[in-house]
C-alpha atoms as a PDB file:
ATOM      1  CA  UNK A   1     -43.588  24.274  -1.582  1.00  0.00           C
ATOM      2  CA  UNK A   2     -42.216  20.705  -1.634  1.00  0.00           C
ATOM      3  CA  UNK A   3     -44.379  18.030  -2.383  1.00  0.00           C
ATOM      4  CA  UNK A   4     -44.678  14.795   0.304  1.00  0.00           C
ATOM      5  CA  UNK A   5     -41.620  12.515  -0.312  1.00  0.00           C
ATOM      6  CA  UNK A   6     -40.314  14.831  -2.632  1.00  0.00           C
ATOM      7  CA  UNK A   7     -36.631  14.284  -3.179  1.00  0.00           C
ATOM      8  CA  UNK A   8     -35.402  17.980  -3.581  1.00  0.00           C
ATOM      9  CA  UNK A   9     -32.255  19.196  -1.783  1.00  0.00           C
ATOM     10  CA  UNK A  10     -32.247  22.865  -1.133  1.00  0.00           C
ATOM     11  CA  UNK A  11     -28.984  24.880  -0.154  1.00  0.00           C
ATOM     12  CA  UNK A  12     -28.581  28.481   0.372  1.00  0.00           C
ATOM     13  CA  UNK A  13     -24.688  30.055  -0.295  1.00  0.00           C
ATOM     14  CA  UNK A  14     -23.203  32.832   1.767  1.00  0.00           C
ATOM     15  CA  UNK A  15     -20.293  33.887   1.895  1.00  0.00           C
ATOM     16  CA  UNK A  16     -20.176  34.539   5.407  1.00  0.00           C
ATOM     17  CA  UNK A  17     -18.232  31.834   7.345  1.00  0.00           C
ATOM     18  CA  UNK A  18     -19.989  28.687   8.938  1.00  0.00           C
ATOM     19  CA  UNK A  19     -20.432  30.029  12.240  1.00  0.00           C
ATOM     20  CA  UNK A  20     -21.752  33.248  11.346  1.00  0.00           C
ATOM     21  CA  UNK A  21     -24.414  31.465   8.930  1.00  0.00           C
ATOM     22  CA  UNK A  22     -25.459  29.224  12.023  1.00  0.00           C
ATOM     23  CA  UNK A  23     -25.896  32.030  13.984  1.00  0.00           C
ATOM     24  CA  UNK A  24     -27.884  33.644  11.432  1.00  0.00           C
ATOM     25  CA  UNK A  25     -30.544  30.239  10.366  1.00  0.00           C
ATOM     26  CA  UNK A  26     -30.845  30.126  14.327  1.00  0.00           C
ATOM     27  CA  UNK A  27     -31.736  33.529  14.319  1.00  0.00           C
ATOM     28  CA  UNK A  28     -34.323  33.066  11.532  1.00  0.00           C
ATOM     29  CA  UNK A  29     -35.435  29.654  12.979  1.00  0.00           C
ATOM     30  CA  UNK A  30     -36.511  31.632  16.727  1.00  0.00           C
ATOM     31  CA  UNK A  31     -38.928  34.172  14.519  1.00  0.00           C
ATOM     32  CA  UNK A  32     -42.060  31.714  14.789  1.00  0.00           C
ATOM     33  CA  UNK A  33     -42.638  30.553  11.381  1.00  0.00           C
ATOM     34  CA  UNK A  34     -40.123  27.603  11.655  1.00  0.00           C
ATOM     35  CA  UNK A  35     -36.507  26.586  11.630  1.00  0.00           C
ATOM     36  CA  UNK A  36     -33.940  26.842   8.689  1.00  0.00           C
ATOM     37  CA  UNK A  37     -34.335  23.262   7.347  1.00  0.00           C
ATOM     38  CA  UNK A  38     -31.658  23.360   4.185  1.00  0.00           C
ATOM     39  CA  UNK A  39     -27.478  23.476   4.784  1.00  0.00           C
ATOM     40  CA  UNK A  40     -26.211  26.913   4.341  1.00  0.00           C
ATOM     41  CA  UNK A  41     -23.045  26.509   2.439  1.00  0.00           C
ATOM     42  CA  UNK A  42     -20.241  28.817   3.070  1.00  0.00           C
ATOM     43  CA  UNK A  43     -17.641  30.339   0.521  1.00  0.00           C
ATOM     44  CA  UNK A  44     -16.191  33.136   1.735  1.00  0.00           C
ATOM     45  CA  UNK A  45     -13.703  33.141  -1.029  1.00  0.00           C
ATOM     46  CA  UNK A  46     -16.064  33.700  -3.488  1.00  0.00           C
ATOM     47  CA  UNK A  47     -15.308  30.685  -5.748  1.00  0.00           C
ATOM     48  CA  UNK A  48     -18.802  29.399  -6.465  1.00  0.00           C
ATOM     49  CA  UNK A  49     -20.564  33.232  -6.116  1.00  0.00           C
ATOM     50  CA  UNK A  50     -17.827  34.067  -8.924  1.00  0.00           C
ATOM     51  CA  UNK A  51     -17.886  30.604 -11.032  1.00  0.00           C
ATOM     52  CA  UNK A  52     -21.888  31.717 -11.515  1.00  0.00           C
ATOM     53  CA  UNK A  53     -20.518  35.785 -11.858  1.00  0.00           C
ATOM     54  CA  UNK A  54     -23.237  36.847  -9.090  1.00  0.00           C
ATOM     55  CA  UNK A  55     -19.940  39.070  -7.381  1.00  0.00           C
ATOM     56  CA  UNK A  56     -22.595  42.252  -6.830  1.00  0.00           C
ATOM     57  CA  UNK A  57     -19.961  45.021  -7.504  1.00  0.00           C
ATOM     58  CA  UNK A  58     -22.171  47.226  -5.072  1.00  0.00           C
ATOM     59  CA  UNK A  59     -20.137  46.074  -2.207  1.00  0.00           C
ATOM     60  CA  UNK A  60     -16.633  46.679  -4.066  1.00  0.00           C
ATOM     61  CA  UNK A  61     -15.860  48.820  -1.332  1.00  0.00           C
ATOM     62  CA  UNK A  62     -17.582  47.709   1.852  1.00  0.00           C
ATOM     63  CA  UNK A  63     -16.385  45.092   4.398  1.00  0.00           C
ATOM     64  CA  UNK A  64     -18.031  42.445   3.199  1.00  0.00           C
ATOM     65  CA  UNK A  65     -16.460  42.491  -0.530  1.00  0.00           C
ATOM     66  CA  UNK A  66     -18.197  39.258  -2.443  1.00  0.00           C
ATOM     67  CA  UNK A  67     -21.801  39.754  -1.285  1.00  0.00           C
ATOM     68  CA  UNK A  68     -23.664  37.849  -4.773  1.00  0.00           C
ATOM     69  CA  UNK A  69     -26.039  39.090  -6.440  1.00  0.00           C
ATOM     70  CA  UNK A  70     -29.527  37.283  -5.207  1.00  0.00           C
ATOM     71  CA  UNK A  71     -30.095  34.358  -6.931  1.00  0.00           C
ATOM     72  CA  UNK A  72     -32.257  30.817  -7.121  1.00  0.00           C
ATOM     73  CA  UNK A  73     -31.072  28.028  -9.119  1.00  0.00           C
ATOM     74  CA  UNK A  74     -32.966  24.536 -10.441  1.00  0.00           C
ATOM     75  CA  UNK A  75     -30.391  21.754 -11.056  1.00  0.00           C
ATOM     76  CA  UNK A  76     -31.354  18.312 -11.854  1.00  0.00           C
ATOM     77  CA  UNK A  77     -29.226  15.706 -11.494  1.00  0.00           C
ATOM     78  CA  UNK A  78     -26.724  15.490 -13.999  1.00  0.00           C
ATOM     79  CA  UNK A  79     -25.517  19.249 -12.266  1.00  0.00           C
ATOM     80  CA  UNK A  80     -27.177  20.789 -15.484  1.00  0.00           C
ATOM     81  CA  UNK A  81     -28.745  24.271 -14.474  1.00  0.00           C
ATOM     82  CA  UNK A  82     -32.430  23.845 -15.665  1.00  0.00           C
ATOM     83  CA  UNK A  83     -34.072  27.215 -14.451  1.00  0.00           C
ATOM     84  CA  UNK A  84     -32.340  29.949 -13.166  1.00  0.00           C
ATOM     85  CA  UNK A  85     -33.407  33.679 -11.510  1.00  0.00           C
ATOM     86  CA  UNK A  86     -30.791  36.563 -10.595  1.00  0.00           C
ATOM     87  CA  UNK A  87     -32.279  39.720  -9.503  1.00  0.00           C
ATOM     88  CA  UNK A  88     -29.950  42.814  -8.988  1.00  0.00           C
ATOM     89  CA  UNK A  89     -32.885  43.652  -5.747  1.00  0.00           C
ATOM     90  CA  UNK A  90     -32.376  41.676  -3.115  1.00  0.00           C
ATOM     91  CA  UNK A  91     -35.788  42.652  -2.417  1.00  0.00           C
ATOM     92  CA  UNK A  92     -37.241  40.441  -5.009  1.00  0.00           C
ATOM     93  CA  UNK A  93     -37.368  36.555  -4.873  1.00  0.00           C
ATOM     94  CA  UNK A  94     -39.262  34.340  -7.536  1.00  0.00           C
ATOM     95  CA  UNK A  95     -42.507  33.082  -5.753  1.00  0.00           C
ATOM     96  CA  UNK A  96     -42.637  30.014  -5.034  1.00  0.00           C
ATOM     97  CA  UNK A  97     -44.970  29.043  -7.687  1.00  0.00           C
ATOM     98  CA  UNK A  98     -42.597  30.111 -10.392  1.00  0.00           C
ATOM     99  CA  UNK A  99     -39.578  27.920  -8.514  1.00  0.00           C
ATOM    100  CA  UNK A 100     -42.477  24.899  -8.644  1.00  0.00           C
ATOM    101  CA  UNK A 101     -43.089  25.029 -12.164  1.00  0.00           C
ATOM    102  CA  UNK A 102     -39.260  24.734 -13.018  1.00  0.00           C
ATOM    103  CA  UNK A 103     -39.223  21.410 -10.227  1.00  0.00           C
ATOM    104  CA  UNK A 104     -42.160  20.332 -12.023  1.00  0.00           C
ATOM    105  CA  UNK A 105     -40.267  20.590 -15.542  1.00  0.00           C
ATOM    106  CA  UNK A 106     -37.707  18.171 -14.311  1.00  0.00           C
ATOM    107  CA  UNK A 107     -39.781  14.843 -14.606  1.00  0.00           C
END
């Protein structure tokens, strides 16, 4: 969780196209436990899911080719990655706690 005043920017990558990521944060937002509150950045070419190499070769063959590999990133701000976390499940996130301590690391 983000501290009061904290200034953190948060961005999620997809490499669906803009309109189909709105669609999906409003979808999210209308669940009850709040609104999508970060940018959604969209890359459906793959260039920044392949500049990291998060391309999950599980979807070689599907319709959605370029799919990445789940992952969280800390970057302070010099655009050095400081903490990083790729899972090959995208049933597994780092809790929040874990993502706190690398924030915390930065100062």
């Amino acid at each position: 969780m983000l501290k009061k005043g904290e200034k953190v920017k948060l961005y999620a990558l997809s490499v669906d196209s803009p309109d189909v990521s709105k669609t999906f944060a409003e979808k999210l937002g209308s669940d009850g436990k709040g609104a999508i509150d970060f940018q959604i950045l969209s890359d459906p070419d793959h260039k920044i899911i392949d500049a990291y190499g998060l391309r999950d070769p599980a979807y070689e063959k599907e319709k959605i080719y370029g799919v990445p590999h789940p992952a969280v990133y800390v970057i302070d701000k010099t655009g050095k990655v400081r903490w990083a976390r790729i899972e090959s499940d995208y049933r597994k996130r780092p809790a929040n706690s874990e993502i706190r301590v690398a924030l915390d690391s930065l100062k």
